[in-house]
N, C-alpha and C. Protein backbone atom coordinates (compact mmCIF):
# COMPACT_ATOMS: atom_id res chain seq x y z
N UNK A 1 -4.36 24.12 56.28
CA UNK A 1 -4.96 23.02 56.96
C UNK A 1 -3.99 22.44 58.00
N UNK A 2 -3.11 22.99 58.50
CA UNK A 2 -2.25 23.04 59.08
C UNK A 2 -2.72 22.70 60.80
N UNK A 3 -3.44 21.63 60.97
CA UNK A 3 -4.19 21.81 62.68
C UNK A 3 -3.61 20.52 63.06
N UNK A 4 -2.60 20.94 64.06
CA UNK A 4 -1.45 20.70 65.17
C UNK A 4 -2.49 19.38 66.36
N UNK A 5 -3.74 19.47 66.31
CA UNK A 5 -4.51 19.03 67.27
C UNK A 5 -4.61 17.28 66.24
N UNK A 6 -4.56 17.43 65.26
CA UNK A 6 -4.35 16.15 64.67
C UNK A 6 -3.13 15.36 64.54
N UNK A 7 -2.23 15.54 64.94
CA UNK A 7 -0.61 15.36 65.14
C UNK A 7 -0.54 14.36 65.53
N UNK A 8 0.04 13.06 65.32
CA UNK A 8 0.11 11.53 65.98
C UNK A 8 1.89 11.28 66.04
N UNK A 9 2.49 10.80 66.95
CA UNK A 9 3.86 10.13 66.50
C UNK A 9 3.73 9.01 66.33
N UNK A 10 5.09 8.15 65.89
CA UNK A 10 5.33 7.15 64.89
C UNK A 10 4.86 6.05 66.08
N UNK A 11 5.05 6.63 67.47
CA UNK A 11 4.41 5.33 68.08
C UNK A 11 3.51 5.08 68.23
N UNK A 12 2.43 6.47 68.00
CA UNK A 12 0.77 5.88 68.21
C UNK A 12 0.43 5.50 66.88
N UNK A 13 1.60 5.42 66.17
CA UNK A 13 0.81 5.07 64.53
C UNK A 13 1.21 3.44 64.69
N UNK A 14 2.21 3.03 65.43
CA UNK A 14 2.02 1.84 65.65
C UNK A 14 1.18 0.93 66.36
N UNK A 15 0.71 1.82 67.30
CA UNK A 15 -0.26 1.46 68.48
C UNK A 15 -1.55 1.30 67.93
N UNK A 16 -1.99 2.91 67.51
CA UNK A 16 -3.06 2.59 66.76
C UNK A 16 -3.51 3.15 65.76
N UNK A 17 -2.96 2.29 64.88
CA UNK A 17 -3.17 2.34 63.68
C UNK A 17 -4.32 2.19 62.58
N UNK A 18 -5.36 1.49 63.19
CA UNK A 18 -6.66 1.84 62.97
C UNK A 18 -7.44 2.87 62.75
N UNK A 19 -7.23 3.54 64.57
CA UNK A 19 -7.94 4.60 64.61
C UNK A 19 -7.35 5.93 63.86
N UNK A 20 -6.04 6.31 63.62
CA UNK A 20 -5.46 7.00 62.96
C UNK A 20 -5.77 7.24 61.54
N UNK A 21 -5.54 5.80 61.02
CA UNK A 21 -6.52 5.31 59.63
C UNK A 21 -7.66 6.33 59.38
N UNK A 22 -8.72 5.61 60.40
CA UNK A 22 -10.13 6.44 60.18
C UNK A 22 -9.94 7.64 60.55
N UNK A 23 -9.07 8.37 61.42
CA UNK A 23 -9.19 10.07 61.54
C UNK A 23 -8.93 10.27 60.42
N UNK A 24 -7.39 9.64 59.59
CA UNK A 24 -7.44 10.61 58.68
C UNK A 24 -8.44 10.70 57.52
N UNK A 25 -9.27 9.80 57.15
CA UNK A 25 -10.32 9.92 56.16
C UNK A 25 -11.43 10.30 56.52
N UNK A 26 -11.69 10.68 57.67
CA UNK A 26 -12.11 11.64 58.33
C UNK A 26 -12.53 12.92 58.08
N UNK A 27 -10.93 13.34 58.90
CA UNK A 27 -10.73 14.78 58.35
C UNK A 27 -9.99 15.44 57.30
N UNK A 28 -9.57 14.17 56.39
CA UNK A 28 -8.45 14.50 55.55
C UNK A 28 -7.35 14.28 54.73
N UNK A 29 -6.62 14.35 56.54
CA UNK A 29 -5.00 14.20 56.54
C UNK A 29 -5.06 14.57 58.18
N UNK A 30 -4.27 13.31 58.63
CA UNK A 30 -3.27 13.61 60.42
C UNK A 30 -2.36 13.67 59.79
N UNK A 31 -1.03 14.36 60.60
CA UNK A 31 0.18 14.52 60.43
C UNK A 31 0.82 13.34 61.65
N UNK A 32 2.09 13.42 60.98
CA UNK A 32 2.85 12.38 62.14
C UNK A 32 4.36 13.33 62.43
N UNK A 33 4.48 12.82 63.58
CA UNK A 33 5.93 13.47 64.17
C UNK A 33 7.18 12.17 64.89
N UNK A 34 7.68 12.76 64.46
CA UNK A 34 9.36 11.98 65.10
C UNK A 34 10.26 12.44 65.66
N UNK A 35 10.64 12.85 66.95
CA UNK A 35 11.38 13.79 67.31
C UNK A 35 11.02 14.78 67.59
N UNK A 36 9.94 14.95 67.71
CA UNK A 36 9.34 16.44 67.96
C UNK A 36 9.38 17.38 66.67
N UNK A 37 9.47 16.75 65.64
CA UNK A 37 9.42 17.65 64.09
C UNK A 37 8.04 16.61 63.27
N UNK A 38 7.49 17.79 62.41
CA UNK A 38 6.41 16.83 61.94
C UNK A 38 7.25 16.50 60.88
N UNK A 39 6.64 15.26 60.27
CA UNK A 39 7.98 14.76 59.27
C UNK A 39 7.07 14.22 57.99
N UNK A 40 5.55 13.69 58.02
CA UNK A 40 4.79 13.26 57.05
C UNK A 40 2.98 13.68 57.07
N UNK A 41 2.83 12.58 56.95
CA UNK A 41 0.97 13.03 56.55
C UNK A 41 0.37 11.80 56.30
N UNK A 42 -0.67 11.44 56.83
CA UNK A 42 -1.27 10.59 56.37
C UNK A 42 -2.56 11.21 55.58
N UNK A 43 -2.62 11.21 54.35
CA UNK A 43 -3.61 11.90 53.66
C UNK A 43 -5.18 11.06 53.10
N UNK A 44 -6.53 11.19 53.27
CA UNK A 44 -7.49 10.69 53.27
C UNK A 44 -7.10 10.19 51.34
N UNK A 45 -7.63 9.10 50.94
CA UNK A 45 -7.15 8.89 49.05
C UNK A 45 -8.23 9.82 48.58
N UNK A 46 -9.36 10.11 48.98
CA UNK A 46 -10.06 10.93 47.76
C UNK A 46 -9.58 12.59 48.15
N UNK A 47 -8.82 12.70 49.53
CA UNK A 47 -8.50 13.97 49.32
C UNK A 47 -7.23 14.27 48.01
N UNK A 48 -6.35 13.00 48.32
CA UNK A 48 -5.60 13.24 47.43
C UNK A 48 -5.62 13.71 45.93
N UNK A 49 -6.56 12.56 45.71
CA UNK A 49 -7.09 12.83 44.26
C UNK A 49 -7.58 13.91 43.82
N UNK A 50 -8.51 14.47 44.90
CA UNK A 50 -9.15 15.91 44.57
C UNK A 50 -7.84 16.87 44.47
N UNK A 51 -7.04 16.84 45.08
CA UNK A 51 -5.64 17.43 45.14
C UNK A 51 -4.80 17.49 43.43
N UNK A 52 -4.67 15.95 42.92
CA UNK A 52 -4.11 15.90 41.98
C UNK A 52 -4.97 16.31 41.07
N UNK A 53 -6.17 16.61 41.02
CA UNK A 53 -6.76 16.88 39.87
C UNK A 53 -6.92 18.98 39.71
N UNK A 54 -7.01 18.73 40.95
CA UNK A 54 -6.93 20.31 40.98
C UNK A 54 -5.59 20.97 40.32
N UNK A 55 -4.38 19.89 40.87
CA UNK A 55 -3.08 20.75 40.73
C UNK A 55 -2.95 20.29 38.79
N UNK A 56 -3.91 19.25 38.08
CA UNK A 56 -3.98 18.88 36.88
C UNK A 56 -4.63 20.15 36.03
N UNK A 57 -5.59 20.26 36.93
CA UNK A 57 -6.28 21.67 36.09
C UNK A 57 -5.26 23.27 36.25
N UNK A 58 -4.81 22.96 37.17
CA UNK A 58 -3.53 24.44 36.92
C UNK A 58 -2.55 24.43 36.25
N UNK A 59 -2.37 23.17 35.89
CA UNK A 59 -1.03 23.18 34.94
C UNK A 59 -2.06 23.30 33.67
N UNK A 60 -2.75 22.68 33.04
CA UNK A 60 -3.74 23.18 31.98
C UNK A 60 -3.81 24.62 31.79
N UNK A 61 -4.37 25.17 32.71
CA UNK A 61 -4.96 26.63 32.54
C UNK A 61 -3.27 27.44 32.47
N UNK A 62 -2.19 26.90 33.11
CA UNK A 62 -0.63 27.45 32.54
C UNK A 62 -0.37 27.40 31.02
N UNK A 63 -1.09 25.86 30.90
CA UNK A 63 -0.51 25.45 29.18
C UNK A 63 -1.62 26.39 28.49
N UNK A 64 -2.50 26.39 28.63
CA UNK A 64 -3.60 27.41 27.74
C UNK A 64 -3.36 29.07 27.89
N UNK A 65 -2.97 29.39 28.86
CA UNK A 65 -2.05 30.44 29.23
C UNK A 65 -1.16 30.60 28.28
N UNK A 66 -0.48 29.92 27.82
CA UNK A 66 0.97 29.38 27.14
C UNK A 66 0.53 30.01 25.42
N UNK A 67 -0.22 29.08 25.21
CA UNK A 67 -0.99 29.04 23.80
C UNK A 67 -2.10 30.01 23.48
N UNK A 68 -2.41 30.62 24.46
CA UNK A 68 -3.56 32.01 24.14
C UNK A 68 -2.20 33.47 23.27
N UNK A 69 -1.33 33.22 24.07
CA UNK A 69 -0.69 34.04 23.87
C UNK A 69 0.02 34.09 22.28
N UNK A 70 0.25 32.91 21.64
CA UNK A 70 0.78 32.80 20.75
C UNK A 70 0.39 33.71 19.29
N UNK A 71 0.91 33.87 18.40
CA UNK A 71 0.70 34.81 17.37
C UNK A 71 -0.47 33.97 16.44
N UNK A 72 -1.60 34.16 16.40
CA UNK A 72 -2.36 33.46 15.47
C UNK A 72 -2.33 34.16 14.10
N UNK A 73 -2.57 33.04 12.82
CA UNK A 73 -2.39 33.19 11.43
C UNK A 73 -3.58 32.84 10.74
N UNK A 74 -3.87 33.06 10.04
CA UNK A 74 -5.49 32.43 9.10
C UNK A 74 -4.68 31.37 8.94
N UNK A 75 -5.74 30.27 8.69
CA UNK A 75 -6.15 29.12 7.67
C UNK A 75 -5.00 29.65 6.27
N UNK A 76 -6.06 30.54 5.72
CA UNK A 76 -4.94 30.55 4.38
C UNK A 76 -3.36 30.90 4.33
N UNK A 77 -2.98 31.67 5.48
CA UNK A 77 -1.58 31.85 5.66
C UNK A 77 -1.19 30.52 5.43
N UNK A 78 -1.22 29.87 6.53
CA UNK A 78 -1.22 28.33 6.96
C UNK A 78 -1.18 27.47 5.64
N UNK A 79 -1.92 27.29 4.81
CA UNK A 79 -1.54 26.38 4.15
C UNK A 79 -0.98 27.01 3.50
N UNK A 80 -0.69 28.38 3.01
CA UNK A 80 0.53 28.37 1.57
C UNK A 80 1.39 28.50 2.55
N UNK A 81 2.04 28.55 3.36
CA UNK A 81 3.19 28.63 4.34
C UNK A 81 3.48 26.56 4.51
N UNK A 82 2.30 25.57 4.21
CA UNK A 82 2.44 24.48 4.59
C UNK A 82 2.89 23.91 2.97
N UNK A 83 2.08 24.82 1.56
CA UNK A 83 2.47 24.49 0.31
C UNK A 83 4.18 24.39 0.27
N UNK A 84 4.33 25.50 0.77
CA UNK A 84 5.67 25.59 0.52
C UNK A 84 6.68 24.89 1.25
N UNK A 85 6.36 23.73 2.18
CA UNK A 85 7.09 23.02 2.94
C UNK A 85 7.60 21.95 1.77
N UNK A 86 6.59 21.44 1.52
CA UNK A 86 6.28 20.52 0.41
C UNK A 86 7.41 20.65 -0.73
C-alpha cells in the first residue's frame, strides 16, 4: 500500500491538517515526509484495528500451530500420571 501520491510533509500537516485528517480515513493511511525521507503514517483507527486484529489472529494460529504439534496422551494416562503427583 505503499502509494507515494499520498505523501504530505510535516508542513502541510501543519497547514492542513484537517484535510490530511480526512484523506487519511479515507484511504487508510497518508504518509508524511521530513527531509525528503518518509518518516511516519497517519493511519485511518479502524484500519488500524483491522490490522491489530488480523496480526492477533496470526499469532493464535502460531500458538495453535505450537500445541497441534504436541504429543497427545489419553485421559487415562493423564490421571494415573496426575495420581501419582499426589
Amino acid at each position: 500500500m505503499s502509494n507515494y501520491i499520498d505523501t504530505y510533509s510535516v508542513t502541510d500537516l501543519r497547514h492542513k491538517t484537517n484535510e490530511i485528517l480526512k484523506l487519511a480515513n479515507a484511504k487508510g493511511m497518508v504518509y508524511l515526509v521530513r527531509r525528503s525521507k518518509t518518516e511516519a503514517a497517519i493511519i485511518d483507527l479502524d484500519y488500524l484495528n483491522a490490522l491489530r486484529e488480523a496480526y492477533e489472529d496470526y499469532l493464535d494460529t502460531l500458538e495453535f500451530d505450537k500445541t497441534i504439534k504436541l504429543k497427545k496422551i489419553s485421559l487415562e494416562k493423564h490421571k494415573q500420571s496426575y495420581r501419582k503427583t499426589l
